[in-house]
Each structure stands twice: as C-alpha cells, then as structure tokens.
C-alpha atoms as a PDB file:
ATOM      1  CA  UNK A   1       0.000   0.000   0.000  1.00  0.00           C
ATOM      2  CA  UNK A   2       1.450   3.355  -1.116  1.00  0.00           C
ATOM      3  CA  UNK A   3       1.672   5.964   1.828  1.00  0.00           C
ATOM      4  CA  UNK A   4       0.423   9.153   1.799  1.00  0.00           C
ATOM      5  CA  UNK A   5       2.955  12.202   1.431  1.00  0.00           C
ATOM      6  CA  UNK A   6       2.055  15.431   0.844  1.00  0.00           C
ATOM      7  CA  UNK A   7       4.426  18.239   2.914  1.00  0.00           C
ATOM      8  CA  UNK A   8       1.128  20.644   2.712  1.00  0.00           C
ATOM      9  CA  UNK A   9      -1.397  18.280   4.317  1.00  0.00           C
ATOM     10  CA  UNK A  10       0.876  16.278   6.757  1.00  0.00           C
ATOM     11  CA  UNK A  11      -2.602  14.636   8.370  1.00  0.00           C
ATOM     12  CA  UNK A  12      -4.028  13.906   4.880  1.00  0.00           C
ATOM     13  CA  UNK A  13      -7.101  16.097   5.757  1.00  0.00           C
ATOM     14  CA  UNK A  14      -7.699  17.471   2.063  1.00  0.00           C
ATOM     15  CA  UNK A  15      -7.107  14.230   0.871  1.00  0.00           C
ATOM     16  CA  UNK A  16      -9.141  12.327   2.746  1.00  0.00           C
ATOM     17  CA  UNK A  17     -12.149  15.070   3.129  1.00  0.00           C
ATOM     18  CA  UNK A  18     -12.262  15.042  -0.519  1.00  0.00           C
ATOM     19  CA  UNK A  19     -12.792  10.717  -0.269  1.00  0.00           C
ATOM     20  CA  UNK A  20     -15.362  11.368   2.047  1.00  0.00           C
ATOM     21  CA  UNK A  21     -18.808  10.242   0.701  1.00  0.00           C
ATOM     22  CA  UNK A  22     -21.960  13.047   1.471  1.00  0.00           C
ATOM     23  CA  UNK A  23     -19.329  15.465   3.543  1.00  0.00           C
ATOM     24  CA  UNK A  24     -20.975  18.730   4.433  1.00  0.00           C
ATOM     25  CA  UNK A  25     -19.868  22.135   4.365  1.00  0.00           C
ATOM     26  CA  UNK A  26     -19.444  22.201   8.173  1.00  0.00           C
ATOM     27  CA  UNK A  27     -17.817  19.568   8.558  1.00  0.00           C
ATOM     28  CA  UNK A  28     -15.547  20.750   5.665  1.00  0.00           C
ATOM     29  CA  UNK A  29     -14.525  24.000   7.632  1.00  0.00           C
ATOM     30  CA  UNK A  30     -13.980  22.189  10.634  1.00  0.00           C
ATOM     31  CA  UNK A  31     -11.478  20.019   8.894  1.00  0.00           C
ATOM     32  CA  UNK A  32      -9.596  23.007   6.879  1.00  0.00           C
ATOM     33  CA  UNK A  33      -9.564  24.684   9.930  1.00  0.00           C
ATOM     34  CA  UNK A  34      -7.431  21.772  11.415  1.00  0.00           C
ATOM     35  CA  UNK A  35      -5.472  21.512   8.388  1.00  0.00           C
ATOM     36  CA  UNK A  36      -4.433  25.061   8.193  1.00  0.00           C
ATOM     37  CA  UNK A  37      -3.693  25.357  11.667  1.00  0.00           C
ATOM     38  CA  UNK A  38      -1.038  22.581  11.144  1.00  0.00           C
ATOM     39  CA  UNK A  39       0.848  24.000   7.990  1.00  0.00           C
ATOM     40  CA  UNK A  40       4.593  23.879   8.612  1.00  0.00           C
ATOM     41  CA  UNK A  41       6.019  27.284   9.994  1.00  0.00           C
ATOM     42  CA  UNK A  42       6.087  29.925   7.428  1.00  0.00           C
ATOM     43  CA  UNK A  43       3.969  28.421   4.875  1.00  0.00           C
ATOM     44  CA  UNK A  44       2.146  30.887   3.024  1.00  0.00           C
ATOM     45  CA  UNK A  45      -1.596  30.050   3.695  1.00  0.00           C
ATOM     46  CA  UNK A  46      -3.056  31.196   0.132  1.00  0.00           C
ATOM     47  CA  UNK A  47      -0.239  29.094  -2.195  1.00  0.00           C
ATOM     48  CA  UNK A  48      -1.656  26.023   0.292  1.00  0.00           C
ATOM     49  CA  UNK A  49      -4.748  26.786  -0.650  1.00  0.00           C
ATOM     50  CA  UNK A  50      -3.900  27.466  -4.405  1.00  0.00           C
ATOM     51  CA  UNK A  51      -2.465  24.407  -4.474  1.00  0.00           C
ATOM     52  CA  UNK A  52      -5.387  22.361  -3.444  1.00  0.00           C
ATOM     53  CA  UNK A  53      -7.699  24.185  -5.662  1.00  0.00           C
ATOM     54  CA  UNK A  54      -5.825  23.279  -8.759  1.00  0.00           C
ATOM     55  CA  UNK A  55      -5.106  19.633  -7.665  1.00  0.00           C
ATOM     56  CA  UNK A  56      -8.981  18.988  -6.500  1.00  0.00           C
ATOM     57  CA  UNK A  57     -11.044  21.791  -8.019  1.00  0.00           C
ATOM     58  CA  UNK A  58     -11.373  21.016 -11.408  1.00  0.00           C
ATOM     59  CA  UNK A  59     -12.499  17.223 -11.180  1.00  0.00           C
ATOM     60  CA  UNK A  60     -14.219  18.684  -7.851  1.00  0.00           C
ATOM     61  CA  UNK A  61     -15.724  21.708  -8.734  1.00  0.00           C
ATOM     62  CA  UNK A  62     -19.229  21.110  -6.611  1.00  0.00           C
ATOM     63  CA  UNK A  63     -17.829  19.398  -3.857  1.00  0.00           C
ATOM     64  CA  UNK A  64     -17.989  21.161  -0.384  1.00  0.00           C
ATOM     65  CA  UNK A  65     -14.202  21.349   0.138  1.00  0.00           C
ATOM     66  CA  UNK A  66     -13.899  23.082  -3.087  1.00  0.00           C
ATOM     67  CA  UNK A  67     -16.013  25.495  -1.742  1.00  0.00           C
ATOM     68  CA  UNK A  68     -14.408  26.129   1.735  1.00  0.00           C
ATOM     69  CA  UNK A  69     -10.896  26.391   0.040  1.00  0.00           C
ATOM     70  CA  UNK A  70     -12.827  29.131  -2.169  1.00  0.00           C
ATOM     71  CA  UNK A  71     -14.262  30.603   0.491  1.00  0.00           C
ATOM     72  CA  UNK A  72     -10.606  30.704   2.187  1.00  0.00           C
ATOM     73  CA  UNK A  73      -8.655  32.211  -0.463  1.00  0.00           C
ATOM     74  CA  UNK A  74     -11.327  35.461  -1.175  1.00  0.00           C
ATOM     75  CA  UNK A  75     -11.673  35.627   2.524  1.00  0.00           C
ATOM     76  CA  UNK A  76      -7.744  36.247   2.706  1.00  0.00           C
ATOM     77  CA  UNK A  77      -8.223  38.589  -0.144  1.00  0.00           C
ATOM     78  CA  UNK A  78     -10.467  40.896   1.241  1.00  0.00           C
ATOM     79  CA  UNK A  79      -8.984  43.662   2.753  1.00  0.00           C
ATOM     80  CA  UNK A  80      -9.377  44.486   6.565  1.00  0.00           C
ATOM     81  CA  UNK A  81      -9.088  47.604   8.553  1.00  0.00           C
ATOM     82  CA  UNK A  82      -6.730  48.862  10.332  1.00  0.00           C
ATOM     83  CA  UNK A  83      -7.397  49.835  13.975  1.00  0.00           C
ATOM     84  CA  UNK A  84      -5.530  51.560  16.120  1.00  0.00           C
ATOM     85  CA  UNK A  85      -4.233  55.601  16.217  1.00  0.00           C
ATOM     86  CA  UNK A  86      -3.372  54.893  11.857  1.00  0.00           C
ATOM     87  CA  UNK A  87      -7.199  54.230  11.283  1.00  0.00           C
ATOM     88  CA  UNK A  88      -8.232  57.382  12.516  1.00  0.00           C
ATOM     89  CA  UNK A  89      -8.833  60.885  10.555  1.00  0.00           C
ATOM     90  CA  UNK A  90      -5.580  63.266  11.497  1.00  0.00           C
ATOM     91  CA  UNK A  91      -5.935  67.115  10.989  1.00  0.00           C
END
C-alpha cells in the first residue's frame, strides 16, 4: 500500500475530506480549519490553498471542500481595517 505524502497536508485532511462520501460544508470548515492550523512554519496560507484548488477543483468543482478552500482564499483577499491611532482621521 502506497503511503500518503504530501508536505502541505501532513494529516491527509484534504485528501481524505475530498474521499469522504456526502461530507458537508461544516464539517468541511472544521477540517480546513485543522489543516491550516497545522501547515509547517512559514507556509504561506493562500499558495496552500492554491495548491489544493488546482489539484482537487477542477475534477471537484461542486464538492464542499472546493467550496471552503474558495471561500478561504477570497476571505484572505479581502482587505481588513486597520485599527488603532493609523485608522483614525488626522488634521
């Protein structure tokens, strides 16, 4: 049996959430919650993401994992305010 090795996804989460027969969206964020909060140190979040999309997406495209990586990558997009003395109007 071959093993499963895949740097990005160290607990096979995507991998397995995608073999996962009638997953739901919940359950989908709970596991890429998990997943991203064990990337390696310093791994940039959105190529992880990225990634996944092109290697499941496509052959994927309505499955709920799809959608939560989606969902991940334009949440990251989006940008957020600032708080703090720099958000506020100066004179």
């Amino acid at each position: 049996m071959k093993r499963y090795d895949d740097p990005l996804d160290r607990k096979a989460l995507i991998f397995e959430a995608y073999r996962i027969d009638g997953i739901k969206a919940d359950e989908c964020r709970s596991i890429f919650l998990d997943w991203a909060m064990s990337l390696p140190d310093g791994q940039d979040t959105q190529a992880a993401i990225t990634h996944y999309l092109e290697r499941y997406g496509a052959d994927f495209p309505d499955h709920p994992m799809t959608q939560v990586l989606q969902q991940g990558q334009e949440a990251a997009m989006q940008p957020r305010r600032r708080g703090g003395w720099k958000s506020r109007p100066r004179d």
